[in-house]
C-alpha atoms as a PDB file:
ATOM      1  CA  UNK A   1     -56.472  30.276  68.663  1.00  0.00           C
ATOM      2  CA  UNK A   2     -55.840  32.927  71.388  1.00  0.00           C
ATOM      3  CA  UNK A   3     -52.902  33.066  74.136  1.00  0.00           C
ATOM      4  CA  UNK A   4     -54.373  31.102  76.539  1.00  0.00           C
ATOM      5  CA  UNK A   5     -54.913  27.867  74.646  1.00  0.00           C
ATOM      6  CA  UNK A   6     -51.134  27.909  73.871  1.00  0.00           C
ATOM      7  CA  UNK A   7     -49.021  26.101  76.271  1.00  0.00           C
ATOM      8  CA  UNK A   8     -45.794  27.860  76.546  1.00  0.00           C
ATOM      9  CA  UNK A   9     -42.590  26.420  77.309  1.00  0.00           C
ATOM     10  CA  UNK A  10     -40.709  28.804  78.896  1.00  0.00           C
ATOM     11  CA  UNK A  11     -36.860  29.443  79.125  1.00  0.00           C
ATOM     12  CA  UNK A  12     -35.321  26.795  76.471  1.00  0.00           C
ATOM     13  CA  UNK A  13     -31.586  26.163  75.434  1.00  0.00           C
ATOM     14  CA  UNK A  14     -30.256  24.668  72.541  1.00  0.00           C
ATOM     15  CA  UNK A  15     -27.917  21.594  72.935  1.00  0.00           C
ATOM     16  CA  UNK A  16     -26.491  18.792  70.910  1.00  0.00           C
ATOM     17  CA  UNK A  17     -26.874  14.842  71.845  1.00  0.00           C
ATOM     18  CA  UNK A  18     -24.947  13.260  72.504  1.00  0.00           C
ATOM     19  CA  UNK A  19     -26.123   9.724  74.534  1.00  0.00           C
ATOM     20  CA  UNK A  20     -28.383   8.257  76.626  1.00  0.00           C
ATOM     21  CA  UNK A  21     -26.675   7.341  79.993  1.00  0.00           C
ATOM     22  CA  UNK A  22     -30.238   5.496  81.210  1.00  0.00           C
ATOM     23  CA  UNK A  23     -33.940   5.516  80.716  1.00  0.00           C
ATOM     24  CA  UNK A  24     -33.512   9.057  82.741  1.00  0.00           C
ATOM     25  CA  UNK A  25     -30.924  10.461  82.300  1.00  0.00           C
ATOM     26  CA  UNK A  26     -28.499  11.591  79.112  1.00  0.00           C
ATOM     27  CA  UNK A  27     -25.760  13.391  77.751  1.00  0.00           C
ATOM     28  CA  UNK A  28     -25.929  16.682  75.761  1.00  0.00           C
ATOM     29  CA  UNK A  29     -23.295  19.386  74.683  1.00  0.00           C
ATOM     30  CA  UNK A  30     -24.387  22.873  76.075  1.00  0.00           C
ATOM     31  CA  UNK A  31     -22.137  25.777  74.092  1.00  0.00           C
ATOM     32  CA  UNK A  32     -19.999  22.537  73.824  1.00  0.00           C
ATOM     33  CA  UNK A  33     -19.619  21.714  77.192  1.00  0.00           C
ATOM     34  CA  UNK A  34     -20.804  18.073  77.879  1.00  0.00           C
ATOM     35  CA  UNK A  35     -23.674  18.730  80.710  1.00  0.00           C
ATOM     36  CA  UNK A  36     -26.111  16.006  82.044  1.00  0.00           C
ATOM     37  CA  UNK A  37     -29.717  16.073  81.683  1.00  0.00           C
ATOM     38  CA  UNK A  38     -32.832  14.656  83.148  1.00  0.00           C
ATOM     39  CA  UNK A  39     -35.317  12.590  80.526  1.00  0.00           C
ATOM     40  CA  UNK A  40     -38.902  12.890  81.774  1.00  0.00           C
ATOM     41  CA  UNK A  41     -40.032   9.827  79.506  1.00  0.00           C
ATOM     42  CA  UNK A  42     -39.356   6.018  79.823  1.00  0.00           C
ATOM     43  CA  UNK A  43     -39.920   5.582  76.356  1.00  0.00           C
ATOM     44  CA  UNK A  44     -37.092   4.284  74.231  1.00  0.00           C
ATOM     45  CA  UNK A  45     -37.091   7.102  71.168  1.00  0.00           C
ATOM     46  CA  UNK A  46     -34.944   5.618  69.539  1.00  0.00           C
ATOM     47  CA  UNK A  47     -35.457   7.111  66.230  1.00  0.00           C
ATOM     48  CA  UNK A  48     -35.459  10.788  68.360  1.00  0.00           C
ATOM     49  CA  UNK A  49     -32.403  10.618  70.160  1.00  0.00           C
ATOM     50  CA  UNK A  50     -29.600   9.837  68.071  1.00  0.00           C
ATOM     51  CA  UNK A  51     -26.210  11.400  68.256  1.00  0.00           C
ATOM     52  CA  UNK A  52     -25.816  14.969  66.802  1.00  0.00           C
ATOM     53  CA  UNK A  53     -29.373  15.769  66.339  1.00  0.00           C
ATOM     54  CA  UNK A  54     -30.369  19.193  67.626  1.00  0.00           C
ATOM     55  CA  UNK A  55     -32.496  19.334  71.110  1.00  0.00           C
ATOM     56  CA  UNK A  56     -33.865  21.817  73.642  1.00  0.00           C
ATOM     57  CA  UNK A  57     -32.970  21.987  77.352  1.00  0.00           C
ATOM     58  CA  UNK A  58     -34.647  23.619  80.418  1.00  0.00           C
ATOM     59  CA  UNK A  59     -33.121  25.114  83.655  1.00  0.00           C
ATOM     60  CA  UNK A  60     -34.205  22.915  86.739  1.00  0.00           C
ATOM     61  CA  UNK A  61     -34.199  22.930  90.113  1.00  0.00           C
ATOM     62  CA  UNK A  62     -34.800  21.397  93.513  1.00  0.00           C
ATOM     63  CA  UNK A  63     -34.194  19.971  96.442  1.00  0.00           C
ATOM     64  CA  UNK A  64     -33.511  16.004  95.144  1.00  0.00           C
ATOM     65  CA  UNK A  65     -31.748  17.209  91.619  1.00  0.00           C
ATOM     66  CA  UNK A  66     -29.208  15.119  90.117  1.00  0.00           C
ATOM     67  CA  UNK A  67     -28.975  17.115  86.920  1.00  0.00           C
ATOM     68  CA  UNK A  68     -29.456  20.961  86.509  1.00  0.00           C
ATOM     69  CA  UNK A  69     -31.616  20.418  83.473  1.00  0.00           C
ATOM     70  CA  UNK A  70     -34.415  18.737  82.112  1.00  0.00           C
ATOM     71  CA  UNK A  71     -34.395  17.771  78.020  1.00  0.00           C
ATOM     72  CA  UNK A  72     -37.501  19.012  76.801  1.00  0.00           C
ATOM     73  CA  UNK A  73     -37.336  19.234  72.633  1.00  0.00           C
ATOM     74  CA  UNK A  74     -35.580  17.061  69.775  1.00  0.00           C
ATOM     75  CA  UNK A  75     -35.953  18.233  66.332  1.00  0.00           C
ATOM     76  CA  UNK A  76     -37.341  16.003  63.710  1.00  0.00           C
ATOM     77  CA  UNK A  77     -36.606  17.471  60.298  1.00  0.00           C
ATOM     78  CA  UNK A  78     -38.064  20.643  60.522  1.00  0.00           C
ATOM     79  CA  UNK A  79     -40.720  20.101  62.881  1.00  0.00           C
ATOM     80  CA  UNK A  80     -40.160  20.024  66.781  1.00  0.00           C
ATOM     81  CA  UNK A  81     -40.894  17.070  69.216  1.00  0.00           C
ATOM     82  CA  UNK A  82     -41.792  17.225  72.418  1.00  0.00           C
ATOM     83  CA  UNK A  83     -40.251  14.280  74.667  1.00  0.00           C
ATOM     84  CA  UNK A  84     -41.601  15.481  78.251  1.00  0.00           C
ATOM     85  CA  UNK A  85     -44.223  12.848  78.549  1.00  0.00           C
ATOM     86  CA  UNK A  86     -45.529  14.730  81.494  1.00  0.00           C
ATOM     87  CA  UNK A  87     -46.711  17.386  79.593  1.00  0.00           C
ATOM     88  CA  UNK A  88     -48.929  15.524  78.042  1.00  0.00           C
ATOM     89  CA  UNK A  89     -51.296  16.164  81.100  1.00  0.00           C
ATOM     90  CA  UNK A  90     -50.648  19.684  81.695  1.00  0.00           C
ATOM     91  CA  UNK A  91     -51.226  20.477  78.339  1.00  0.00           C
ATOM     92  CA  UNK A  92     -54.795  18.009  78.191  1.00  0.00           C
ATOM     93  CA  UNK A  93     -55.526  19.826  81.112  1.00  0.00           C
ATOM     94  CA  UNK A  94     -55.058  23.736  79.827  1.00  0.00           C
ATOM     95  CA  UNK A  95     -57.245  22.351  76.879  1.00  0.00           C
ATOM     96  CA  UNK A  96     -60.092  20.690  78.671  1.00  0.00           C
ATOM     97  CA  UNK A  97     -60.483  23.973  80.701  1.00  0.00           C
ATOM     98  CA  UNK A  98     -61.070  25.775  77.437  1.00  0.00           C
ATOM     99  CA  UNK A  99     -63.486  23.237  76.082  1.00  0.00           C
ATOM    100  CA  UNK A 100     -61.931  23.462  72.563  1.00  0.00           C
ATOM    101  CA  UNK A 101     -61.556  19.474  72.008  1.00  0.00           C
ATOM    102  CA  UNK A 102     -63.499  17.155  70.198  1.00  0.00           C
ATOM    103  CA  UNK A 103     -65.624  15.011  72.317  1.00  0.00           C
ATOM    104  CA  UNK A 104     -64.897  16.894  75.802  1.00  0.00           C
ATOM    105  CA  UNK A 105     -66.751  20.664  74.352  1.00  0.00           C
ATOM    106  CA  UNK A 106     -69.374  20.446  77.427  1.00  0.00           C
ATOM    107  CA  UNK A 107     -66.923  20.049  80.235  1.00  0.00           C
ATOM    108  CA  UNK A 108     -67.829  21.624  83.366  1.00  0.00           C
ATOM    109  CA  UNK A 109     -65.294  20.553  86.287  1.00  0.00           C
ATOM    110  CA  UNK A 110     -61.629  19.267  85.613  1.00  0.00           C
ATOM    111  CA  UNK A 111     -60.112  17.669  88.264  1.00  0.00           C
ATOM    112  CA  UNK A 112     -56.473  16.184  88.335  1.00  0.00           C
ATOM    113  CA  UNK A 113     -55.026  12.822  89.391  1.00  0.00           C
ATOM    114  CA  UNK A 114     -58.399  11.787  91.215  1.00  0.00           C
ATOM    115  CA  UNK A 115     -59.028   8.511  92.619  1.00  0.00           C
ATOM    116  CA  UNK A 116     -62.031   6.312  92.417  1.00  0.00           C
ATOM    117  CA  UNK A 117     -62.299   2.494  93.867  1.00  0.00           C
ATOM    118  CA  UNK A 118     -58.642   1.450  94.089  1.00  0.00           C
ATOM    119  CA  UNK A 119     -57.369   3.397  90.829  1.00  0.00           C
ATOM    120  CA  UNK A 120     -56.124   7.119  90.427  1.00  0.00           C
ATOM    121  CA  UNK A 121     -56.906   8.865  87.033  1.00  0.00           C
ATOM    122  CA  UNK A 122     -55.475  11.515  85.360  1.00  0.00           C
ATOM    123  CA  UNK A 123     -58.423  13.486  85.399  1.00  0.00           C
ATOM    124  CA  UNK A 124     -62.033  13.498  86.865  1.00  0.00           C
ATOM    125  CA  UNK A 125     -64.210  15.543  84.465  1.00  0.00           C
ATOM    126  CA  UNK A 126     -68.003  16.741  84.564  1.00  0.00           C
ATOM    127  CA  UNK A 127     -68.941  16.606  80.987  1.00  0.00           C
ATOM    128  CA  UNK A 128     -72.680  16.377  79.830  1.00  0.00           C
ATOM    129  CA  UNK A 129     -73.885  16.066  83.666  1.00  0.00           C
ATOM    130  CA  UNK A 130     -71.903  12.901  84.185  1.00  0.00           C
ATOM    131  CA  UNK A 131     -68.584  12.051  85.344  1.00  0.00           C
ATOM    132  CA  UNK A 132     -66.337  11.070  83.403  1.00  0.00           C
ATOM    133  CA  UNK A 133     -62.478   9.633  84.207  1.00  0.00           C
ATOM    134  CA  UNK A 134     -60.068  10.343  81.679  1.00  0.00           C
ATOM    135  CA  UNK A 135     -56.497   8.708  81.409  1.00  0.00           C
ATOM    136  CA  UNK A 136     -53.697  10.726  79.176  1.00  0.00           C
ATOM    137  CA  UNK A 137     -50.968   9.560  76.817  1.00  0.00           C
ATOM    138  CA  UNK A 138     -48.095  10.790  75.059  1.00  0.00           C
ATOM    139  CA  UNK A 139     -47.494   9.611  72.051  1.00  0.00           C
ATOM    140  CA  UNK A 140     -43.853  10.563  70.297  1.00  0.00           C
ATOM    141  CA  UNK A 141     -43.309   7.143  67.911  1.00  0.00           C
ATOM    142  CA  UNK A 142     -43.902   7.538  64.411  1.00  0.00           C
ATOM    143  CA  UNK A 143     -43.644   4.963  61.757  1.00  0.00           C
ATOM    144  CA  UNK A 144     -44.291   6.465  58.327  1.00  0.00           C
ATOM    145  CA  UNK A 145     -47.514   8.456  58.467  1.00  0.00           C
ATOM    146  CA  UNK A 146     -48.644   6.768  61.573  1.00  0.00           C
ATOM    147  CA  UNK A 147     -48.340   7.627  65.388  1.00  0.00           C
ATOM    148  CA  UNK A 148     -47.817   4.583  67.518  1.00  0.00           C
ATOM    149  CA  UNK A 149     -48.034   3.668  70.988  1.00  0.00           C
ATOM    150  CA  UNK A 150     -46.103   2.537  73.365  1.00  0.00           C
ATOM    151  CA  UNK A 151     -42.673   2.481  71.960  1.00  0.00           C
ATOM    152  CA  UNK A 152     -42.053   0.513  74.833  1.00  0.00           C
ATOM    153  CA  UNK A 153     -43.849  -2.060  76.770  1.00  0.00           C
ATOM    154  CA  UNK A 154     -45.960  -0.945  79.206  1.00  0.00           C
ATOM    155  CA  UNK A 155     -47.490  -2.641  81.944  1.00  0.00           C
ATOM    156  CA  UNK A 156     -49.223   0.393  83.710  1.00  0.00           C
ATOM    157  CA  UNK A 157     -50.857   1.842  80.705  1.00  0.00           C
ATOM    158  CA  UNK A 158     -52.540  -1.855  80.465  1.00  0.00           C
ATOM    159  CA  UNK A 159     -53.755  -1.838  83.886  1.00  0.00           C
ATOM    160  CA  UNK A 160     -55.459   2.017  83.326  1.00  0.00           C
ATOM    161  CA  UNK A 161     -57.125   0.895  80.214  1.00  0.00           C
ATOM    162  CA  UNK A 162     -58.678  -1.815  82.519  1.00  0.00           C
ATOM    163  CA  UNK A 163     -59.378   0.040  85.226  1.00  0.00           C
ATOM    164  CA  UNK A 164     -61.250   2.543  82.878  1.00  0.00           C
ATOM    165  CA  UNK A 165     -63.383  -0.477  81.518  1.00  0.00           C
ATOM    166  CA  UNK A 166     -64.291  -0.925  85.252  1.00  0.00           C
ATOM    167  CA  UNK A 167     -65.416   2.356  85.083  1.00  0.00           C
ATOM    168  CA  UNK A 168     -67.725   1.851  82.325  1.00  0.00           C
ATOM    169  CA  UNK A 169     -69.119  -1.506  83.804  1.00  0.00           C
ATOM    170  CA  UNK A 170     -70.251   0.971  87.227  1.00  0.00           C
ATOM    171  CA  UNK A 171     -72.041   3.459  84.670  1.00  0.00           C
ATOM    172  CA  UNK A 172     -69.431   5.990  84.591  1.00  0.00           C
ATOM    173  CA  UNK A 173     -67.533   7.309  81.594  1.00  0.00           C
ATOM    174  CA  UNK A 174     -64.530   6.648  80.799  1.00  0.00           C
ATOM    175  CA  UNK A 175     -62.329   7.988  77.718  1.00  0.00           C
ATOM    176  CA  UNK A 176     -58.842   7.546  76.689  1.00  0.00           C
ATOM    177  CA  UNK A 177     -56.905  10.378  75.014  1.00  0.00           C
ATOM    178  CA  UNK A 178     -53.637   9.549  73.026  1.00  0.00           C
ATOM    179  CA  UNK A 179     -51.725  13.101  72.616  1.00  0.00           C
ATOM    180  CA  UNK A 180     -49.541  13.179  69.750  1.00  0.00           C
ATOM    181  CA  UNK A 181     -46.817  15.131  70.900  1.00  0.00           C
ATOM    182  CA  UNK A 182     -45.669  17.179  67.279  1.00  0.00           C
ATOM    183  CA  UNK A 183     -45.152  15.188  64.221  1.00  0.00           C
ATOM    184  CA  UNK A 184     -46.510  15.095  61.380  1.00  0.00           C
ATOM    185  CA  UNK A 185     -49.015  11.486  61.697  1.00  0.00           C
ATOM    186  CA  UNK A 186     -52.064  11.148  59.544  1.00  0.00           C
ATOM    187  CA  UNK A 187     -53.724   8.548  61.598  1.00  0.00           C
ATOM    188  CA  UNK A 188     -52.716   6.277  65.007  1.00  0.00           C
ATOM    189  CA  UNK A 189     -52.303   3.044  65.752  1.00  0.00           C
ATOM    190  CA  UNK A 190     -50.740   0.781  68.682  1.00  0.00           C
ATOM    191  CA  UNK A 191     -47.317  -0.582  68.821  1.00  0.00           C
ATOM    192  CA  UNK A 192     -48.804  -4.006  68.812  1.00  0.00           C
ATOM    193  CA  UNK A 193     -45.354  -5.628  68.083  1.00  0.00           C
ATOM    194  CA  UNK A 194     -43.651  -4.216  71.065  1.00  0.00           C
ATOM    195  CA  UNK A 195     -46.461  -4.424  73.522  1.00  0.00           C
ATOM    196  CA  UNK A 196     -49.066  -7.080  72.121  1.00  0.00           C
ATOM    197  CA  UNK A 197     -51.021  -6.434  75.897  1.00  0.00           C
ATOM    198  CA  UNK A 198     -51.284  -3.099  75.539  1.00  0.00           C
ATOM    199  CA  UNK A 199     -53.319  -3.934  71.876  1.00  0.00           C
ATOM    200  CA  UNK A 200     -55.193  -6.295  73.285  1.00  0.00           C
ATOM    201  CA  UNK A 201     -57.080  -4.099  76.431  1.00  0.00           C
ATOM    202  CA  UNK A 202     -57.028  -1.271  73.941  1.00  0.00           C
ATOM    203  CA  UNK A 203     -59.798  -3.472  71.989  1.00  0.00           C
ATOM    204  CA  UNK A 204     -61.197  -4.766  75.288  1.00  0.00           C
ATOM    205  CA  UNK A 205     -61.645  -1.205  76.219  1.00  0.00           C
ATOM    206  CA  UNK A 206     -63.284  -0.214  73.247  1.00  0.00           C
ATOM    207  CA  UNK A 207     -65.705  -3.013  73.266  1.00  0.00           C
ATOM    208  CA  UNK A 208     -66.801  -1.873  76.304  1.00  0.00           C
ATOM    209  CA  UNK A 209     -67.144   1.766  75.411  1.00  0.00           C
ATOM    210  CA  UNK A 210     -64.618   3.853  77.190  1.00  0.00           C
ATOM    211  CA  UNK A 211     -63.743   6.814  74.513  1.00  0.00           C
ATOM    212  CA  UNK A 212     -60.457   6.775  72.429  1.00  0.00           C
ATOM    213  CA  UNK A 213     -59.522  10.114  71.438  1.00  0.00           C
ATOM    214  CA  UNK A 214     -56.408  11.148  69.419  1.00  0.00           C
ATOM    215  CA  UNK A 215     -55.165  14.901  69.139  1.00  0.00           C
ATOM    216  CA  UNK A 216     -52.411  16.498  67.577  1.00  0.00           C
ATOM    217  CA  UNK A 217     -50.350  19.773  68.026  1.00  0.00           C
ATOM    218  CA  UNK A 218     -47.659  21.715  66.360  1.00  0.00           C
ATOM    219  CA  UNK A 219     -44.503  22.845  68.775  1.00  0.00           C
ATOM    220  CA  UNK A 220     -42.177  25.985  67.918  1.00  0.00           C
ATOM    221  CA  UNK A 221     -39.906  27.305  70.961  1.00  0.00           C
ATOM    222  CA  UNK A 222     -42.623  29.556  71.854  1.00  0.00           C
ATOM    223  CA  UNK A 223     -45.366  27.383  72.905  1.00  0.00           C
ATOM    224  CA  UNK A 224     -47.732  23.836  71.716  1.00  0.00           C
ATOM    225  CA  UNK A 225     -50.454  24.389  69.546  1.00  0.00           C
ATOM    226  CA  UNK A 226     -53.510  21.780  69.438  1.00  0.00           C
ATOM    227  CA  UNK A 227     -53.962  21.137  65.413  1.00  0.00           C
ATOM    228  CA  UNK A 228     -56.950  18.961  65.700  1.00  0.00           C
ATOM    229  CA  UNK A 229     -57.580  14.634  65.294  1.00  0.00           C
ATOM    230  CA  UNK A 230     -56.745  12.158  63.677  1.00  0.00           C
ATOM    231  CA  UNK A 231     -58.504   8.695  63.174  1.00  0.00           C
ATOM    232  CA  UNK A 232     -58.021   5.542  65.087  1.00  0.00           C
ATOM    233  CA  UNK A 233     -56.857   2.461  62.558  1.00  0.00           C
ATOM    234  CA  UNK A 234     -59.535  -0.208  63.112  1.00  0.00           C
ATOM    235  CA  UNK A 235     -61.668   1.306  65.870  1.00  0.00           C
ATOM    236  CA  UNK A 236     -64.920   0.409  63.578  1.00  0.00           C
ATOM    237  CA  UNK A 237     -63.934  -3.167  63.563  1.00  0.00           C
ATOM    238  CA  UNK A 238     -62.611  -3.351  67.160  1.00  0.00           C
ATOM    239  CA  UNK A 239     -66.137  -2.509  68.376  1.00  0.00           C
ATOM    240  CA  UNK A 240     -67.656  -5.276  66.434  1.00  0.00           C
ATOM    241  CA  UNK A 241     -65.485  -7.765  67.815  1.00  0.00           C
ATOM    242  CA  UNK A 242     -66.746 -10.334  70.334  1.00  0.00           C
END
């Protein structure tokens, strides 16, 4: 892999936690000085973000700021994960461009947050002379050797699974890609227990044929690697449902 499929991180600090104040916002010790940070993801990490556990911290600013940093990295035994869930895109993005994942190798146009009938998509692509809208997840739950998601329910990723089915049903395609944000899963699954909806439109979806893709990567401070796939549990059988 050269330079430009990495996607690099930047400045980072190292911090303790301490809590979570909110969904967005928590409290870490910087050189031991209790400093409050912004938490780009709504999910409820539980098993991440416990007291003690190392993390890593970027600088931020602007204009509407409540905190002067944003909480990037937890470690996980001795692998790094990555807790920005709005990465996810970015980093999709960088690796569309370079037409290095399985499934998207013939892109040629990548578009960002594009908006067709009443929906807006992550990402319009040309790929095989066809248009195809993508929708992006980051995936940070794991339970045993499996990634799962959500690991909280979620309402909006329910309504972009349907929306991309409505693609499908107007001759478009439409693919889902699940990004498994640097730990050490073997295959993926959803969350079913905590959001039984979500499970439900995920079959719906692919019944109908929109694409279910699921990468992984491996984080150091430096940068996020893509590492390659991992299967789907029960994809076969969810097609042959009706």
């Amino acid at each position: 892999m050269n330079a430009e499929q990495i996607y690099p991180l930047g400045e980072l600090l190292e911090a303790t936690f301490i809590q979570r104040d909110n969904r967005f916002r928590a409290e870490v010790a910087l050189n031991g000085v209790p400093v409050k940070v912004h938490v780009p993801n709504s999910g409820r990490m539980r098993e991440l973000l416990v007291p003690g556990v190392s993390v890593w911290i970027q600088p931020a600013s602007g204009e509407n700021r409540k905190t002067a940093y944003t909480l990037l990295l937890v470690q996980q035994g001795e692998r790094f994960v990555c807790l920005n869930a709005h990465l996810a895109n970015d980093i999709a993005g960088l690796w569309l461009k370079q037409n290095m994942l399985p499934g998207f190798t013939d892109v040629t146009a990548v578009e960002r947050e594009k908006t067709y009938g009443k929906s807006r998509f992550d990402f319009r692509l040309q790929r095989h002379g066809k248009t195809c809208y993508a929708e992006v997840k980051s995936v940070n739950l794991l339970d045993g050797h499996t990634a799962r998601f959500p690991d909280a329910p979620t309402e909006r990723g329910s309504k972009h699974l349907l929306e991309l089915v409505q693609c499908k049903k107007d001759g478009l395609d439409a693919a889902v890609i699940f990004l498994v944000m640097g730990n050490q899963a073997v295959d993926f699954d959803v969350n079913r227990e905590t959001d039984p909806a979500f499970d439900e439109n995920l079959k719906l979806a692919v019944q109908a044929g929109v694409e279910v893709y699921v990468y992984t990567c491996e984080i150091d401070l430096q940068g996020i690697r893509y590492t390659g796939t991992i299967p789907l549990q029960g994809e076969a059988a969810w097609k042959s449902m009706h």
